[in-house]
C-alpha atoms as a PDB file:
ATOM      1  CA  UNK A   1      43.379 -36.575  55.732  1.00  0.00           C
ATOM      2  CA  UNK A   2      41.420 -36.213  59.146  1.00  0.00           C
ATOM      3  CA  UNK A   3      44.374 -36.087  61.740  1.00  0.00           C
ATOM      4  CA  UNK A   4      44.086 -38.924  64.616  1.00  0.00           C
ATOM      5  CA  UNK A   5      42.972 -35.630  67.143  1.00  0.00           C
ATOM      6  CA  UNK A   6      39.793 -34.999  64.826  1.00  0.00           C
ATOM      7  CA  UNK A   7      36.636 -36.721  65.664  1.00  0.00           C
ATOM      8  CA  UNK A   8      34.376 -37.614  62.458  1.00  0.00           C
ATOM      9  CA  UNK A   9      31.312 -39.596  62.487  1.00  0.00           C
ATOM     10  CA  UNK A  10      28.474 -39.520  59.968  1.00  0.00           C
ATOM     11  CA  UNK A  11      24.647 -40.566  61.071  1.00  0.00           C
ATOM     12  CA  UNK A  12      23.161 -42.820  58.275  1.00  0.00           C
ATOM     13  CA  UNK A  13      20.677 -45.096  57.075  1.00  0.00           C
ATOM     14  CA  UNK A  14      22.261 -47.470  54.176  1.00  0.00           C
ATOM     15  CA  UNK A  15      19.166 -46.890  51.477  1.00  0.00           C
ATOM     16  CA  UNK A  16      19.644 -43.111  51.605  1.00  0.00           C
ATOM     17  CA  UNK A  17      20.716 -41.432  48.465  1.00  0.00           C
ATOM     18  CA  UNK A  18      21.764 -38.242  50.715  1.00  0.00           C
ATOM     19  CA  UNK A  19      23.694 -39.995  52.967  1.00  0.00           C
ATOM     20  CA  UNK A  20      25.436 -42.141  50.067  1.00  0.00           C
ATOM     21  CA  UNK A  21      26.606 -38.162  48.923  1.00  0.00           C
ATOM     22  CA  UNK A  22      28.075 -37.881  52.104  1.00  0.00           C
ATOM     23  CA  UNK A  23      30.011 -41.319  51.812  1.00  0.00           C
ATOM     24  CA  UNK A  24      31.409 -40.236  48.584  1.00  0.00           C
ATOM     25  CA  UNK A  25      32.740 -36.994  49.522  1.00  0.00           C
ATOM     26  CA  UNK A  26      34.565 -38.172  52.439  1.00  0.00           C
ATOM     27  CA  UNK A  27      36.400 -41.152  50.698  1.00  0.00           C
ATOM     28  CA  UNK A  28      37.091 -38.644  47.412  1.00  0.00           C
ATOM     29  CA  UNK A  29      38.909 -36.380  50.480  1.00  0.00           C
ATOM     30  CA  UNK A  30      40.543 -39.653  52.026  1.00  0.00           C
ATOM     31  CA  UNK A  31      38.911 -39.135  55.276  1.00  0.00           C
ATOM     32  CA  UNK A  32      38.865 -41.518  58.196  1.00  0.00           C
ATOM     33  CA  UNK A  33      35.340 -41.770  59.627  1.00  0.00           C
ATOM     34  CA  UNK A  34      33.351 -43.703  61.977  1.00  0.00           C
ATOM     35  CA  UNK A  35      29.736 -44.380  60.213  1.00  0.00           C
ATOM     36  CA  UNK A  36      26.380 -44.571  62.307  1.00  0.00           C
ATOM     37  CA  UNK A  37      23.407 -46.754  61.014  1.00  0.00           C
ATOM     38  CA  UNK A  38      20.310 -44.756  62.105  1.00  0.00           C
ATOM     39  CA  UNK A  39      17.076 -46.755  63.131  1.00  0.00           C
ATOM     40  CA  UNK A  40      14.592 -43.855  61.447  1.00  0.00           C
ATOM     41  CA  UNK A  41      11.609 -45.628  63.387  1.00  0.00           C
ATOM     42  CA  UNK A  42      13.493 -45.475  66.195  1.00  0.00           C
ATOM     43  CA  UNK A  43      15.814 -42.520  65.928  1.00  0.00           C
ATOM     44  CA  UNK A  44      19.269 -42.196  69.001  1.00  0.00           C
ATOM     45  CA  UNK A  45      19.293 -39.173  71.171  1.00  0.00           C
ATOM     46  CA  UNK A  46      22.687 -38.406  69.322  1.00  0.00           C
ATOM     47  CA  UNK A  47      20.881 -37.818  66.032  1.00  0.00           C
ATOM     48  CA  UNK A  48      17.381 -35.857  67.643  1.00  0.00           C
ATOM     49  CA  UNK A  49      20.224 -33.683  69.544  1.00  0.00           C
ATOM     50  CA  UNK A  50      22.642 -33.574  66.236  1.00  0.00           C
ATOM     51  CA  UNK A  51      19.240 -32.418  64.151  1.00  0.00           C
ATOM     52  CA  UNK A  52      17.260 -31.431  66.195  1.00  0.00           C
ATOM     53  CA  UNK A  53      15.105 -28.964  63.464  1.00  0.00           C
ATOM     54  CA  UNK A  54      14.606 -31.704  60.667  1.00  0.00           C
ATOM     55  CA  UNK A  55      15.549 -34.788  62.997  1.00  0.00           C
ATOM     56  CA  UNK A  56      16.705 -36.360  59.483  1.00  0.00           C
ATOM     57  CA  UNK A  57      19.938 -38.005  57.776  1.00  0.00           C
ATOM     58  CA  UNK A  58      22.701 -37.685  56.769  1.00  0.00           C
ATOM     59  CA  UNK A  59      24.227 -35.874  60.032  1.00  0.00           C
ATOM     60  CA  UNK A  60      27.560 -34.795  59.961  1.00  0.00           C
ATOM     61  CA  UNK A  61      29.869 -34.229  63.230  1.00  0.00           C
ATOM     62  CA  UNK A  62      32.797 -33.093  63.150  1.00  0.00           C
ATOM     63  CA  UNK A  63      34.977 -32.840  66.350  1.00  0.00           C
ATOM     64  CA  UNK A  64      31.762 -32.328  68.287  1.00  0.00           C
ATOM     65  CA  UNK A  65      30.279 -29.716  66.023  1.00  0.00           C
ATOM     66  CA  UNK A  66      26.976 -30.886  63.564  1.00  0.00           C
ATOM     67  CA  UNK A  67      26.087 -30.181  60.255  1.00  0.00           C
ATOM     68  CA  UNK A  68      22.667 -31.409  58.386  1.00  0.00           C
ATOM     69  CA  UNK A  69      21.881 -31.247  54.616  1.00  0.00           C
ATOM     70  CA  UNK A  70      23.790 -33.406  52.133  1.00  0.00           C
ATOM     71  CA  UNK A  71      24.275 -30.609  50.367  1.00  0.00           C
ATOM     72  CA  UNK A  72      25.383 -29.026  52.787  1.00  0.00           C
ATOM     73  CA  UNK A  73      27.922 -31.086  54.495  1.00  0.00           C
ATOM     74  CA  UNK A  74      29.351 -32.379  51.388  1.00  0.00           C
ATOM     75  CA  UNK A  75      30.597 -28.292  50.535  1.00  0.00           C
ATOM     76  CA  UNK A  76      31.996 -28.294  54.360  1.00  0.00           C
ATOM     77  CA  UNK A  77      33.806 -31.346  53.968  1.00  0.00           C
ATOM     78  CA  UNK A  78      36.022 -30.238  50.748  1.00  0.00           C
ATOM     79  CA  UNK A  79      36.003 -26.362  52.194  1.00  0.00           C
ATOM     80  CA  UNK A  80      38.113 -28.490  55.550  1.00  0.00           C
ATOM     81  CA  UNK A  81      39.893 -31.072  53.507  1.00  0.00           C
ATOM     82  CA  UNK A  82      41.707 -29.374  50.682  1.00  0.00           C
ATOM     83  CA  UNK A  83      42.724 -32.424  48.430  1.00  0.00           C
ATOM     84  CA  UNK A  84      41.086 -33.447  45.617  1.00  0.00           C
ATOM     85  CA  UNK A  85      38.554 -30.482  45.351  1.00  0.00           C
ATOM     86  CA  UNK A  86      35.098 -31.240  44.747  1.00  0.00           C
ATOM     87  CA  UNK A  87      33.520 -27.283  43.550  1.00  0.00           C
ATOM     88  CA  UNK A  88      35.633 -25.343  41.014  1.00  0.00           C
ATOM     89  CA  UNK A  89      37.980 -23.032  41.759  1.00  0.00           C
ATOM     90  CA  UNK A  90      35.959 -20.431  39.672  1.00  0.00           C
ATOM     91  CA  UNK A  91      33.562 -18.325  41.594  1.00  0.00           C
ATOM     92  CA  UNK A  92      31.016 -18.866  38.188  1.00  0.00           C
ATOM     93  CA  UNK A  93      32.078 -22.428  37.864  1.00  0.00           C
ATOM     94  CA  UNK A  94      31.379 -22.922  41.791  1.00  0.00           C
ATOM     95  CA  UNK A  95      27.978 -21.318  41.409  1.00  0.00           C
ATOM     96  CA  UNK A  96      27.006 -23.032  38.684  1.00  0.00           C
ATOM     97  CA  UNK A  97      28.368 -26.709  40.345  1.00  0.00           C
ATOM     98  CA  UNK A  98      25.733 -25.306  42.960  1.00  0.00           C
ATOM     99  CA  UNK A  99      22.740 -23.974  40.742  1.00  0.00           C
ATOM    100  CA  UNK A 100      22.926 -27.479  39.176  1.00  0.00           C
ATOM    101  CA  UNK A 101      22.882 -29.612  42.330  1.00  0.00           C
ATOM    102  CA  UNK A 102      19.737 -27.879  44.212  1.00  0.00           C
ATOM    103  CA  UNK A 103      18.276 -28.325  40.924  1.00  0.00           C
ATOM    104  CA  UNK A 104      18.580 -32.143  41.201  1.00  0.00           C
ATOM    105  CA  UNK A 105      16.970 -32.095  44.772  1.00  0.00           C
ATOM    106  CA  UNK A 106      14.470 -29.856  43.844  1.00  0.00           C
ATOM    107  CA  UNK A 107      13.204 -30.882  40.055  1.00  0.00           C
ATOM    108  CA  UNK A 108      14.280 -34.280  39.932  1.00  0.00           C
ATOM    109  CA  UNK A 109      14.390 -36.307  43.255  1.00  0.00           C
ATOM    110  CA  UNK A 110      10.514 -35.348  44.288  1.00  0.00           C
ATOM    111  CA  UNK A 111       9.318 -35.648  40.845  1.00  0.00           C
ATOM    112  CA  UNK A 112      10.617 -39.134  40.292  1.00  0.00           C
ATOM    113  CA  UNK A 113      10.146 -40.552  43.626  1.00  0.00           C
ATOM    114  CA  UNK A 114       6.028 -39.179  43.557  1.00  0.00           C
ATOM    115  CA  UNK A 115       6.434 -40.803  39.682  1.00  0.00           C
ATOM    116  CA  UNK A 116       6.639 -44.029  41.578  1.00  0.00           C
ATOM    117  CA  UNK A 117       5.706 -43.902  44.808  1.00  0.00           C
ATOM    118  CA  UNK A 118       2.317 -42.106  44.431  1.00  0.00           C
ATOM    119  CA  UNK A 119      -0.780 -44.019  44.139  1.00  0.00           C
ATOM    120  CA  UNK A 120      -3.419 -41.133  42.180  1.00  0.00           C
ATOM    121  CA  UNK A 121      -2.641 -42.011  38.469  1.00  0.00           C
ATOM    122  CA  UNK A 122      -3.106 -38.646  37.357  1.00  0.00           C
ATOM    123  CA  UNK A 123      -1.008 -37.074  39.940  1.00  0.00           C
ATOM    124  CA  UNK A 124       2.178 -40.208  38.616  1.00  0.00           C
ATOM    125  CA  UNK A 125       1.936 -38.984  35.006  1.00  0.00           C
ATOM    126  CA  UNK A 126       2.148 -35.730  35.764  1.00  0.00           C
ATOM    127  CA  UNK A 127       5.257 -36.063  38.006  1.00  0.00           C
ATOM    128  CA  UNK A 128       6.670 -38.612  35.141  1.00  0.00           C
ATOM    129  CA  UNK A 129       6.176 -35.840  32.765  1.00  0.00           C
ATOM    130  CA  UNK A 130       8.587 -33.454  35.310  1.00  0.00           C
ATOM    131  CA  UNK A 131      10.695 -35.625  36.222  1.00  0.00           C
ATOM    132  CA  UNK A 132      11.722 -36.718  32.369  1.00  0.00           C
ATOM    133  CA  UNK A 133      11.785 -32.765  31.447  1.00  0.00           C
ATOM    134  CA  UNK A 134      14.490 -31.911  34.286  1.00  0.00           C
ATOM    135  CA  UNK A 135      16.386 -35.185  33.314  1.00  0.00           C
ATOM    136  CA  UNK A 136      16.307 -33.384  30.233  1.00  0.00           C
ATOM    137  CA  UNK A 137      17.583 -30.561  31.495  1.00  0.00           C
ATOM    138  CA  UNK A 138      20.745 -32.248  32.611  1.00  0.00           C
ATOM    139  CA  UNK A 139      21.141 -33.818  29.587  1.00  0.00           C
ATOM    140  CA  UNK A 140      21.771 -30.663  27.625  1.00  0.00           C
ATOM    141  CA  UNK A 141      24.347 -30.062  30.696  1.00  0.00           C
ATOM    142  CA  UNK A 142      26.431 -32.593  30.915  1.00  0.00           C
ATOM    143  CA  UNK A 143      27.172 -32.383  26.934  1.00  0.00           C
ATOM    144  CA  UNK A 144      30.102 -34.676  25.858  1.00  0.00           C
ATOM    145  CA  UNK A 145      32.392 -34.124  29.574  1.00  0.00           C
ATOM    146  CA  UNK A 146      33.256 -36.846  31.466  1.00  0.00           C
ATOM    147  CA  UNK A 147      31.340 -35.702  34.788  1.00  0.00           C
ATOM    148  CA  UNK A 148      29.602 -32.768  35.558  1.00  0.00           C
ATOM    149  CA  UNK A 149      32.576 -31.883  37.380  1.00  0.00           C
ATOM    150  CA  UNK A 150      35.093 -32.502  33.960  1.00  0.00           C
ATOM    151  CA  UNK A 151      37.622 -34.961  34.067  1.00  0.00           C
ATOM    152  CA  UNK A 152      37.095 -35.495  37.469  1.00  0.00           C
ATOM    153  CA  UNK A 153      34.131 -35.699  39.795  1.00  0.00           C
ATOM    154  CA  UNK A 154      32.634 -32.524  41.387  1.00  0.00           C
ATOM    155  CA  UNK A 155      29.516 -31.589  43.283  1.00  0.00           C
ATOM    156  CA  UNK A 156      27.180 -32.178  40.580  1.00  0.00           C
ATOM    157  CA  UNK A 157      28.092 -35.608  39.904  1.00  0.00           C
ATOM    158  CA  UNK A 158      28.225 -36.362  43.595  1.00  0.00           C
ATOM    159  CA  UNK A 159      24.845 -34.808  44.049  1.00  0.00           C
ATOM    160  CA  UNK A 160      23.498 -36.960  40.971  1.00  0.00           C
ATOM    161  CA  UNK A 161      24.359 -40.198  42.860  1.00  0.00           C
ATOM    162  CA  UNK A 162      20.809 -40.523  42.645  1.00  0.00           C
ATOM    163  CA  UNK A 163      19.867 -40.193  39.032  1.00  0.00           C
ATOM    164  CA  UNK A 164      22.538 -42.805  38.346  1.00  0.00           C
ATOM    165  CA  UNK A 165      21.517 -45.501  41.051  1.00  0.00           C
ATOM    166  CA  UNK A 166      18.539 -45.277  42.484  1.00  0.00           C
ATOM    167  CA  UNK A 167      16.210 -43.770  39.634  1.00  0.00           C
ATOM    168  CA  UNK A 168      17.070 -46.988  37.678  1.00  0.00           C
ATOM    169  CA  UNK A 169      15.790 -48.577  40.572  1.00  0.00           C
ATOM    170  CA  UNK A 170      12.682 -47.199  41.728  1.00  0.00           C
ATOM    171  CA  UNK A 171      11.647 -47.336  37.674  1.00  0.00           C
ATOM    172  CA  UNK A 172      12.397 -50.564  37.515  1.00  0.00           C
ATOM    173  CA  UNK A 173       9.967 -51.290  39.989  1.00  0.00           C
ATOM    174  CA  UNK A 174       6.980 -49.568  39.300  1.00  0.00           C
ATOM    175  CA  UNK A 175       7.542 -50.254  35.677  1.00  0.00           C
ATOM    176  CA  UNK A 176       8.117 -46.972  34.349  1.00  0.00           C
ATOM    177  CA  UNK A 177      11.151 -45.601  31.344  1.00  0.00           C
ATOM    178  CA  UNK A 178      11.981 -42.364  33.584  1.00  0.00           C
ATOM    179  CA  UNK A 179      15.884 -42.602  32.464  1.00  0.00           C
ATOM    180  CA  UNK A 180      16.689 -44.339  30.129  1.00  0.00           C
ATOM    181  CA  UNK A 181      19.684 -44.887  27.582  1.00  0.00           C
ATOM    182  CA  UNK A 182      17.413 -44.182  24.564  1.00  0.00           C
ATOM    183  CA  UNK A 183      15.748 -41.379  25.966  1.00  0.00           C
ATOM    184  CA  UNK A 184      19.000 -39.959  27.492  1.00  0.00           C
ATOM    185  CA  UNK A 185      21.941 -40.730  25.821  1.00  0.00           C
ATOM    186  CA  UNK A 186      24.458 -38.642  27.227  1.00  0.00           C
ATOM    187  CA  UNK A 187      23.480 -38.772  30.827  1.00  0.00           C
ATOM    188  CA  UNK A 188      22.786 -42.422  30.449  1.00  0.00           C
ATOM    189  CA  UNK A 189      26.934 -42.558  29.431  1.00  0.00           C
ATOM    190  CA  UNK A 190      27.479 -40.192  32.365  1.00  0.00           C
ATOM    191  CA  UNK A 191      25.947 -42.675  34.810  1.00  0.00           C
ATOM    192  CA  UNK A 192      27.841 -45.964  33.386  1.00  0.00           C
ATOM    193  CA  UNK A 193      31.413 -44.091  34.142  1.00  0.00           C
ATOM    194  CA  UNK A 194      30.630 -42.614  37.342  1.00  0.00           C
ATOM    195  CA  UNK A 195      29.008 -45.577  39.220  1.00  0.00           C
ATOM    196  CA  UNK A 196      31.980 -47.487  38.078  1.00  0.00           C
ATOM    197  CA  UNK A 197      34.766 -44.968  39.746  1.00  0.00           C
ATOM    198  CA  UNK A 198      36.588 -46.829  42.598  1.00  0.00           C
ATOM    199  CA  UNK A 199      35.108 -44.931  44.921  1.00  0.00           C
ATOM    200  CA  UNK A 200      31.482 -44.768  43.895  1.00  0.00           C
ATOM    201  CA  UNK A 201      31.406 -48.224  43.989  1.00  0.00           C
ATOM    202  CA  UNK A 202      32.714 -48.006  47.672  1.00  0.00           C
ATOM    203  CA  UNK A 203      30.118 -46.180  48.262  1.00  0.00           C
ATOM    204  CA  UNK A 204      26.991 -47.333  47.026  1.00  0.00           C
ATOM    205  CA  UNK A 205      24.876 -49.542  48.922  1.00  0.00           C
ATOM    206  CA  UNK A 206      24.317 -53.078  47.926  1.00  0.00           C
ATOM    207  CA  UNK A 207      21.415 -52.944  45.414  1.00  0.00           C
ATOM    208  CA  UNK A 208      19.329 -56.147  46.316  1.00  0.00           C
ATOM    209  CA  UNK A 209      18.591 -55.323  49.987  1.00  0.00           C
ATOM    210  CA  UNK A 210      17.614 -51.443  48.972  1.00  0.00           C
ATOM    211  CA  UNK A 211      15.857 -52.813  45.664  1.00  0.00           C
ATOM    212  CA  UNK A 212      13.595 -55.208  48.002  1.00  0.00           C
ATOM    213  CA  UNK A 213      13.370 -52.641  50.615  1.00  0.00           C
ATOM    214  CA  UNK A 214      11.773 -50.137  48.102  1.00  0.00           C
ATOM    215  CA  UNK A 215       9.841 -52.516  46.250  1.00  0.00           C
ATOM    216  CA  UNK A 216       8.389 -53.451  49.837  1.00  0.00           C
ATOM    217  CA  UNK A 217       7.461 -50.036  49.871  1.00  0.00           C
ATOM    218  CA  UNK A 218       6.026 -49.570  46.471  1.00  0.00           C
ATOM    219  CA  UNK A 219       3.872 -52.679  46.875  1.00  0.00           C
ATOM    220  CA  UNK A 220       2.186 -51.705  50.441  1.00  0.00           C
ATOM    221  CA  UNK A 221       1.070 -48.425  48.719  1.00  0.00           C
ATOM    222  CA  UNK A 222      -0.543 -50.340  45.811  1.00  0.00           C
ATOM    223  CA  UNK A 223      -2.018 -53.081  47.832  1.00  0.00           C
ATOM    224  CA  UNK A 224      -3.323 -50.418  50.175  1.00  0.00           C
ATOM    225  CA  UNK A 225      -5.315 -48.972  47.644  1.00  0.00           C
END
């Protein structure tokens, strides 16, 4: 539990998948924390000081003291609060909790979103074609556990936040079958029992006002065409 001496605020913006990882973490740990909406066309001083090499969310500050990277932050927050542990206590466990999660940023988040939000047709079905092989990937991972994490949920699972809510999303809106139950069984399972933890569902964002946000998006790009 933060003590009422520490200071802990997260910078935001409600729609983000990397902030929402950052939500998570901190109400797994039972932290108190002040939260920040960000204006990202009009971003504070606080967060262009806090981040001042990528200037992006989520920011993390902890009794004066910044941190960027979901990633990132989410590994400093359960290496400060010791309850409910989020990486194994194995060194080979913890690196694979970490091999696992970069993969998600870096083979499925860019080659989903550019599946949907990328207007040269070619250029979408190749990027459906990666983003449906690393979902595959993960698949073969998760296996029959639970989470990622086991019984409980770890860094994997936390990191996944957006394979299990906003993939479902942005697919449903452009009309594509990235992820679904058919195709993906297992992880489909996965993604029913953890967006239905307690505190998952605390921290998502409400779906309607991200779904219309995103299908504002997705339309400009096609009508711009």
């Amino acid at each position: 539990m933060a003590s009422s001496q520490e200071e802990v605020t997260l910078l935001g913006a409600t729609g983000s998948p990397f902030v929402c990882r950052v939500h998570i973490a901190l109400k797994l740990k039972g932290v108190e924390y002040k939260y920040v909406e960000e204006n990202l066309r009009n971003k504070s001083e606080l967060l262009l000081k806090s981040n001042p090499v990528h200037k992006k969310i989520p920011v993390f500050i902890h009794n004066g003291k910044s941190i960027a990277e979901s990633l990132v932050i989410v590994e400093y927050i359960d290496e400060t609060w010791k309850n409910n542990p989020i990486l194994p206590s194995d060194p080979y466990q913890r690196a694979l909790a970490r091999f696992w999660s970069k993969f998600i940023d870096d083979k499925v988040f860019g080659a989903s979103w550019k599946a949907v939000f990328t207007a040269d047709e070619k250029e979408r079905e190749k990027n459906v074609e990666e983003a449906i092989d690393a979902l595959q990937f993960l698949e073969n991972e998760i296996k029959d556990k639970k989470f990622f994490g086991g019984e409980e949920i770890g860094l994997v699972d936390i990191a996944a936040v957006y394979i299990a809510f906003w993939v479902p999303m942005v697919q449903e809106i452009a009309g594509l079958e990235l992820f679904t139950s058919e195709k993906f069984p297992k992880l489909h399972n996965w993604s029913q029992e953890f967006l239905n933890h307690p505190i998952v569902k605390e921290s998502l964002p409400p779906r309607d006002p991200v779904f219309a946000f995103f299908k504002g998006r997705y339309e400009i790009l096609f009508t711009s065409k």
